[in-house]
PDB file of N, CA and C in Angstrom:
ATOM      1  N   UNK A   1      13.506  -8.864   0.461  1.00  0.00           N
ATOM      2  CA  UNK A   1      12.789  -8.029  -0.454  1.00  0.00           C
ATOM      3  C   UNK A   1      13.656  -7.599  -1.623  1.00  0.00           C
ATOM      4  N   UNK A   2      14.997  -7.938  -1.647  1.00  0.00           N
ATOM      5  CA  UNK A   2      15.649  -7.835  -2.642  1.00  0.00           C
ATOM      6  C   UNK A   2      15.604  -8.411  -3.587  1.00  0.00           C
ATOM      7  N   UNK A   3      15.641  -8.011  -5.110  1.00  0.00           N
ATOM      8  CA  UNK A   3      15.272  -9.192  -6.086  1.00  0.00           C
ATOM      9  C   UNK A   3      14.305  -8.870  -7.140  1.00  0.00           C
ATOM     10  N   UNK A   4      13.721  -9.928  -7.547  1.00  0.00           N
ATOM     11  CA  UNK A   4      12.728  -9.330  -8.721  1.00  0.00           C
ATOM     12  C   UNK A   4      11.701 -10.466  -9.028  1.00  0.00           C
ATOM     13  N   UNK A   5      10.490 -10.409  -9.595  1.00  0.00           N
ATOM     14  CA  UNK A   5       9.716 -11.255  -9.894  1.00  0.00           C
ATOM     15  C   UNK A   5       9.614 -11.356 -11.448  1.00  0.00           C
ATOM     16  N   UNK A   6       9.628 -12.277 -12.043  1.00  0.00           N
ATOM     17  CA  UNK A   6       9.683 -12.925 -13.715  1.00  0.00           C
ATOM     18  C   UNK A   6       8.402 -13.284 -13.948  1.00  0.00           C
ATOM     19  N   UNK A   7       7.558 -12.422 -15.453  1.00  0.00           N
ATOM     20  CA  UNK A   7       6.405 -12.635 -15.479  1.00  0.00           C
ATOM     21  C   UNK A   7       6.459 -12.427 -17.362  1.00  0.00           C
ATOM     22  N   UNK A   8       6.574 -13.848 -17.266  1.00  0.00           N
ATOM     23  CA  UNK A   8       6.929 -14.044 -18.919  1.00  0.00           C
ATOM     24  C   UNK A   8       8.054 -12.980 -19.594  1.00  0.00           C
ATOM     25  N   UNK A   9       9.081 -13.730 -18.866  1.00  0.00           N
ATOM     26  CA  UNK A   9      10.132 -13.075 -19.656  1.00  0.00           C
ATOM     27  C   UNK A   9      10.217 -11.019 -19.311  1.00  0.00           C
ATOM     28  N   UNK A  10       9.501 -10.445 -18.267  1.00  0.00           N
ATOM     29  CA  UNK A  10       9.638  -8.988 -18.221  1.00  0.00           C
ATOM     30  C   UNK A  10       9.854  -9.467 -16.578  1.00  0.00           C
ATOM     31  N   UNK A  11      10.808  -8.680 -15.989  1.00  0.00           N
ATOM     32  CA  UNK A  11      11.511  -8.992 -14.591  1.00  0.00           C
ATOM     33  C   UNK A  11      10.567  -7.265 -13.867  1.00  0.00           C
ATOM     34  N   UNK A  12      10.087  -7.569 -12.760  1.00  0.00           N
ATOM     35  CA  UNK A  12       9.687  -6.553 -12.133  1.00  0.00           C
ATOM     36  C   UNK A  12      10.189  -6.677 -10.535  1.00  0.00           C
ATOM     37  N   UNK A  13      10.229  -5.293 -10.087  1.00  0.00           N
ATOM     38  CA  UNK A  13      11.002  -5.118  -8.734  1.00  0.00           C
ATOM     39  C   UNK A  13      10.107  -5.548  -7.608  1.00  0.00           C
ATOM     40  N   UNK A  14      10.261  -6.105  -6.483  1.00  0.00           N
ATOM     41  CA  UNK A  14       9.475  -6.984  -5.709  1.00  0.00           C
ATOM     42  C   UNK A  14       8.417  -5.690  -5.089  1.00  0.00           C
ATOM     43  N   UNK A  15       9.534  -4.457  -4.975  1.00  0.00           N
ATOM     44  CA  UNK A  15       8.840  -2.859  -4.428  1.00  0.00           C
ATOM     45  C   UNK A  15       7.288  -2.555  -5.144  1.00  0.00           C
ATOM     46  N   UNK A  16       7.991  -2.616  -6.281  1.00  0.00           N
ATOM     47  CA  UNK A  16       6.707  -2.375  -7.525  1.00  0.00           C
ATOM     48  C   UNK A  16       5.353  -2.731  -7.212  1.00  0.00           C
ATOM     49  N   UNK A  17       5.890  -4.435  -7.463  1.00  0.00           N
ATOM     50  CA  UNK A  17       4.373  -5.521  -7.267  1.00  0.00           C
ATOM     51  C   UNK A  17       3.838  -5.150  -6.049  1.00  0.00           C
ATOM     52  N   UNK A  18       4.679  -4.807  -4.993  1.00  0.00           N
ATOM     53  CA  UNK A  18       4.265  -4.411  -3.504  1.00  0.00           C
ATOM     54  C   UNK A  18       3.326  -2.906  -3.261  1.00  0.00           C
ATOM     55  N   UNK A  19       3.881  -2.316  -4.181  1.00  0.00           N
ATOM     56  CA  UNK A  19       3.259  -0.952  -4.310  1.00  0.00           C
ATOM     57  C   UNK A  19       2.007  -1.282  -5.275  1.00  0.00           C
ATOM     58  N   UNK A  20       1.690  -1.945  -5.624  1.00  0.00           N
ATOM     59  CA  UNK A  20       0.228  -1.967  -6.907  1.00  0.00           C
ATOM     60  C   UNK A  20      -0.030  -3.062  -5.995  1.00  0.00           C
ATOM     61  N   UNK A  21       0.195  -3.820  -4.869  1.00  0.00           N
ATOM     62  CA  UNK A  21      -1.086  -4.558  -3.983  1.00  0.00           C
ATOM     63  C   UNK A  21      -0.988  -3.454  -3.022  1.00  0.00           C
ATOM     64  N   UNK A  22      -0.527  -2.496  -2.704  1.00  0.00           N
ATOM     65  CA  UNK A  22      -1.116  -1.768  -1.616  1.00  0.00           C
ATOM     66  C   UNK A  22      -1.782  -0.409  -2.162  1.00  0.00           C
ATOM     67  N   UNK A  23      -1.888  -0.045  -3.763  1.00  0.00           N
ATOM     68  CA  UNK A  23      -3.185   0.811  -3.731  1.00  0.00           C
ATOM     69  C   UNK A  23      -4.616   0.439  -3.844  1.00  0.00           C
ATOM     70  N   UNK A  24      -4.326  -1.356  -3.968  1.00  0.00           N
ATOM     71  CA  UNK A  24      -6.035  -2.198  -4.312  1.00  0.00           C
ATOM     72  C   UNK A  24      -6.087  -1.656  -2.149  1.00  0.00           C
ATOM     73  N   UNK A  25      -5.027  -1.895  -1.869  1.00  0.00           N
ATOM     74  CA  UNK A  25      -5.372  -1.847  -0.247  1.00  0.00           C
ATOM     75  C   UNK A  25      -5.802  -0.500   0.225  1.00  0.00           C
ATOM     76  N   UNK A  26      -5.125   0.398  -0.114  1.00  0.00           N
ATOM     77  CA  UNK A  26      -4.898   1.643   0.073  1.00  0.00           C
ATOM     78  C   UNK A  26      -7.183   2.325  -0.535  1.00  0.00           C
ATOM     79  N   UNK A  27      -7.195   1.711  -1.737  1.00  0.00           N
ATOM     80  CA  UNK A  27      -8.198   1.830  -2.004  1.00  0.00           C
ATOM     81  C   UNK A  27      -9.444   1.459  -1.454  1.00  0.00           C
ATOM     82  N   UNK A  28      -9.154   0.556  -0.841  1.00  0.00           N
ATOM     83  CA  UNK A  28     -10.734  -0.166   0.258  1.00  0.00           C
ATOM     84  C   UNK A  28     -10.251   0.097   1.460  1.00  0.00           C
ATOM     85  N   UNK A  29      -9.040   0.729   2.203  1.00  0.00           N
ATOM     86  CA  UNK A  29      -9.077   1.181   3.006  1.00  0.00           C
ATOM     87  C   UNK A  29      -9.830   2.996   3.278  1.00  0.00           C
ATOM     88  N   UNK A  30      -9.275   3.756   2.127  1.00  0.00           N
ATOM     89  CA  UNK A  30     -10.123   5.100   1.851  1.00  0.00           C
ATOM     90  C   UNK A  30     -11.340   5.066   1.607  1.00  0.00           C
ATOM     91  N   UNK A  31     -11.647   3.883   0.660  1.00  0.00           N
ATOM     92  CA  UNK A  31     -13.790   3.879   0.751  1.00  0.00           C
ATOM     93  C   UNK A  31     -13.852   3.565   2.095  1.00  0.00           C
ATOM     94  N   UNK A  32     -13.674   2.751   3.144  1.00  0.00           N
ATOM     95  CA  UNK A  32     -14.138   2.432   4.067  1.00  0.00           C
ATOM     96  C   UNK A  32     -14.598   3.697   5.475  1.00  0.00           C
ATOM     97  N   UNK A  33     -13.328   4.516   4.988  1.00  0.00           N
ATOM     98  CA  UNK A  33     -12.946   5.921   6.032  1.00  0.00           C
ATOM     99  C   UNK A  33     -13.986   6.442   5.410  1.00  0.00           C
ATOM    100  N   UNK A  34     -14.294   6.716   4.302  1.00  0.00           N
ATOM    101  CA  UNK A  34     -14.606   7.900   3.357  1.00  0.00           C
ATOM    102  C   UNK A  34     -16.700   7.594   4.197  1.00  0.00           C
ATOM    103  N   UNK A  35     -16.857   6.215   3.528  1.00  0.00           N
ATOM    104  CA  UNK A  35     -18.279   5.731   3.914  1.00  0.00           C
ATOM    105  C   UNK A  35     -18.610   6.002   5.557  1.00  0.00           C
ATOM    106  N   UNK A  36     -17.590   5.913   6.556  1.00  0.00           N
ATOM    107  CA  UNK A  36     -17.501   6.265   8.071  1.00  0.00           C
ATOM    108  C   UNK A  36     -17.996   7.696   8.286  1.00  0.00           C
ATOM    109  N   UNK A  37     -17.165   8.540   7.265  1.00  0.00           N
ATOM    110  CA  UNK A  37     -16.876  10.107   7.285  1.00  0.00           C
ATOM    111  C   UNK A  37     -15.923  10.154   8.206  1.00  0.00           C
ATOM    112  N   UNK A  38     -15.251   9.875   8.564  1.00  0.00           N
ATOM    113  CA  UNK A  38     -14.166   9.867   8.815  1.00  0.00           C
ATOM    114  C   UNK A  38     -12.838  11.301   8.531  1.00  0.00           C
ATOM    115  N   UNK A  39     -13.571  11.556   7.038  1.00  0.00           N
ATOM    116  CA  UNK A  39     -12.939  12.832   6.374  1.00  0.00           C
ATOM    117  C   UNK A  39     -13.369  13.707   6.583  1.00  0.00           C
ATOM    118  N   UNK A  40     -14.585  14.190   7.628  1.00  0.00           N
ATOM    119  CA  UNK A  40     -14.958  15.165   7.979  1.00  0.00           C
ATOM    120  C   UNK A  40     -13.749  15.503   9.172  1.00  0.00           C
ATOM    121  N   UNK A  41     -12.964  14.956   9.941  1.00  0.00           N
ATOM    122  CA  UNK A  41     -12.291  15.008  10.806  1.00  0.00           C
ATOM    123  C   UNK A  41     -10.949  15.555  10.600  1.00  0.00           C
ATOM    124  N   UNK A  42     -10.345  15.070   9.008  1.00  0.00           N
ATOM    125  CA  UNK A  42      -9.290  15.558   8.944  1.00  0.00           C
ATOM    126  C   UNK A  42      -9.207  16.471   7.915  1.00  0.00           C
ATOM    127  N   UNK A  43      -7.827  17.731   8.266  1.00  0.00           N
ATOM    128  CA  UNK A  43      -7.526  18.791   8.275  1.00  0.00           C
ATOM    129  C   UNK A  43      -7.406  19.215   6.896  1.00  0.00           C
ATOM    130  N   UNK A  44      -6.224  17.651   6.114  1.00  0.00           N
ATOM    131  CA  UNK A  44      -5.666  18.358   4.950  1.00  0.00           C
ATOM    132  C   UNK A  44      -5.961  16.647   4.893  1.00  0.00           C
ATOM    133  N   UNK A  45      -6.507  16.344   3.886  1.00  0.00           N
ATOM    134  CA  UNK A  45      -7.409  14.923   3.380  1.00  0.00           C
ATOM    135  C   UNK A  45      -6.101  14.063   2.531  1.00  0.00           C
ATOM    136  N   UNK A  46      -5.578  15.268   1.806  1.00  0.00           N
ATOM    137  CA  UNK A  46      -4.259  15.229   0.285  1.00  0.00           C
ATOM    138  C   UNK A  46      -3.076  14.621   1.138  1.00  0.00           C
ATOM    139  N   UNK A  47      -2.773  14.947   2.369  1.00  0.00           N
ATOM    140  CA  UNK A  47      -1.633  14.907   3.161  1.00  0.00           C
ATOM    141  C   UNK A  47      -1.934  13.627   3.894  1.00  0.00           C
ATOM    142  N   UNK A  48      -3.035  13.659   4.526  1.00  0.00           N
ATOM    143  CA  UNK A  48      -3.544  12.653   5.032  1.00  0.00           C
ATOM    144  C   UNK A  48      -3.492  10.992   4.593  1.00  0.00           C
ATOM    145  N   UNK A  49      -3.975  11.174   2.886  1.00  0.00           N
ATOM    146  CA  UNK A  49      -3.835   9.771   2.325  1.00  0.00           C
ATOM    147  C   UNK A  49      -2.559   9.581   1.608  1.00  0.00           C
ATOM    148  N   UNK A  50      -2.086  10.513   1.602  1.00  0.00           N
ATOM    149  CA  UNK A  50      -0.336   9.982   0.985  1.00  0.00           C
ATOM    150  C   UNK A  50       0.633   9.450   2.411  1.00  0.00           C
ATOM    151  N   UNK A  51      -0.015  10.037   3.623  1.00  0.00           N
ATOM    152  CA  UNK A  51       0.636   9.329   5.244  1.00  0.00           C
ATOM    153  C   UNK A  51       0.102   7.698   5.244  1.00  0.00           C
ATOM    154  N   UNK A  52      -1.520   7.471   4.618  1.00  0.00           N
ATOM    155  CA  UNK A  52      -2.059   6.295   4.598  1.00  0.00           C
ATOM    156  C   UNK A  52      -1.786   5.777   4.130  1.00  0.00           C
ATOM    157  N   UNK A  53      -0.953   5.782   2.937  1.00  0.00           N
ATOM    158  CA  UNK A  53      -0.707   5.017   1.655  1.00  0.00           C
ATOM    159  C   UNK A  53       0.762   4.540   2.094  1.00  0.00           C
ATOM    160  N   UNK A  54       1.663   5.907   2.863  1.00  0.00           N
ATOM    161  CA  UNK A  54       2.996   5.233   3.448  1.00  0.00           C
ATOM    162  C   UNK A  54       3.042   4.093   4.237  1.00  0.00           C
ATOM    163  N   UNK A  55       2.138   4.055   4.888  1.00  0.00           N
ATOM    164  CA  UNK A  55       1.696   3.372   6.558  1.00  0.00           C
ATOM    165  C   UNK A  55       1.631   2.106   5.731  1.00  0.00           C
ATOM    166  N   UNK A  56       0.648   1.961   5.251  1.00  0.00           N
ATOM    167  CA  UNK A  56       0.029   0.587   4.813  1.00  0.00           C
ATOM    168  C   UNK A  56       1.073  -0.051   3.678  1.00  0.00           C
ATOM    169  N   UNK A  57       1.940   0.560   2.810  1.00  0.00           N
ATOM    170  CA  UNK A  57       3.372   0.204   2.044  1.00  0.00           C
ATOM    171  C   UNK A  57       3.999  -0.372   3.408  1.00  0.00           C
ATOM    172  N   UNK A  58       4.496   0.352   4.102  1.00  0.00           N
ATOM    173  CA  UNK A  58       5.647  -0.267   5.447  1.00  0.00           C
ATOM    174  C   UNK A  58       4.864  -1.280   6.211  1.00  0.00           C
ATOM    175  N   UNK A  59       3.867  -1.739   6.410  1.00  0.00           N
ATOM    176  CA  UNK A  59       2.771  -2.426   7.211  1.00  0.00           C
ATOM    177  C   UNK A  59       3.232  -3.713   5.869  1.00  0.00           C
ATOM    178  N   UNK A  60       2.690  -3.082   4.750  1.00  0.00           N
ATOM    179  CA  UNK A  60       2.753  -4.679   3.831  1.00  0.00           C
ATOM    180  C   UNK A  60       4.286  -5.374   3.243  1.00  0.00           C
ATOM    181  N   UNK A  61       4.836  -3.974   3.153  1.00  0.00           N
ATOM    182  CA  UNK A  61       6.564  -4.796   3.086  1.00  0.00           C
ATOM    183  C   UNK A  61       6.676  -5.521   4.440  1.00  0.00           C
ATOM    184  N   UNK A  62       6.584  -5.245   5.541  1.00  0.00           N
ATOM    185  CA  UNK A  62       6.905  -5.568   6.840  1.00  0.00           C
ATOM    186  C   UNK A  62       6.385  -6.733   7.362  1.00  0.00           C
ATOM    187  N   UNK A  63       5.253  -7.294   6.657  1.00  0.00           N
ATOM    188  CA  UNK A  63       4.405  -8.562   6.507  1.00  0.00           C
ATOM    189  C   UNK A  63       5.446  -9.320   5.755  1.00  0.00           C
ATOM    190  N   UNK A  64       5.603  -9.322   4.495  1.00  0.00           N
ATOM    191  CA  UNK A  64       5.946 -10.209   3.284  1.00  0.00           C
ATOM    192  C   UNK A  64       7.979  -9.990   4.184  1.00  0.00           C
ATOM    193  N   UNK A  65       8.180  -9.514   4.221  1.00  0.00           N
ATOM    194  CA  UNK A  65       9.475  -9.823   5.335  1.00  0.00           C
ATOM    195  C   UNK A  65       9.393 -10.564   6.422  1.00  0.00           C
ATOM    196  N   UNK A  66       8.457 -10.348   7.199  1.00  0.00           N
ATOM    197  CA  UNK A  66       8.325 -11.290   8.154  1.00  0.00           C
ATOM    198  C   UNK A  66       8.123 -13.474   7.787  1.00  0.00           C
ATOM    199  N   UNK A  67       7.231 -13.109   6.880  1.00  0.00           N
ATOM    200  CA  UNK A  67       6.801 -14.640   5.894  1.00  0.00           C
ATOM    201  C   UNK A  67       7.851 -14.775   5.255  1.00  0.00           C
ATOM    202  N   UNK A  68       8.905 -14.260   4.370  1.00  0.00           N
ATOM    203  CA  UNK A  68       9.963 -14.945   3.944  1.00  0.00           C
ATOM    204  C   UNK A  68      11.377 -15.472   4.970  1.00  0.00           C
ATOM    205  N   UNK A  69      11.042 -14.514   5.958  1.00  0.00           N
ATOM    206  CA  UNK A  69      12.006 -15.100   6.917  1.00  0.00           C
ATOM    207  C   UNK A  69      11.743 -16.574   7.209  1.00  0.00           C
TER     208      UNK A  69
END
């Protein structure tokens, strides 16, 4: 995961690109809860989706590590 991706000449951090595919994720994962109600259940919603948003970052670095191995 070290390194960078080249996209016409502007170099971006592999973290970055990783973090902007996991709020398209992060995002159809919260409609999906949200459409369940799901959010009727939890306490503090704010706290809740910044834990979801961690989870699913370490879940998708932890993928794309596994495939470059």
């Amino acid at each position: 995961m070290i390194g960078e991706a080249s996209f016409y000449g502007l170099y971006f951090p592999w973290l970055m690109l990783l973090c902007l595919a996991n709020l398209a994720l992060f995002w159809l994962v919260r409609r999906g809860l949200v459409a369940v109600g799901f959010y009727r259940w939890v306490w503090h919603p704010a706290l809740f989706d910044i834990a979801l948003y961690f989870l699913l970052l370490y879940g998708l670095c932890h993928a794309t590590y596994l495939l470059q191995r």
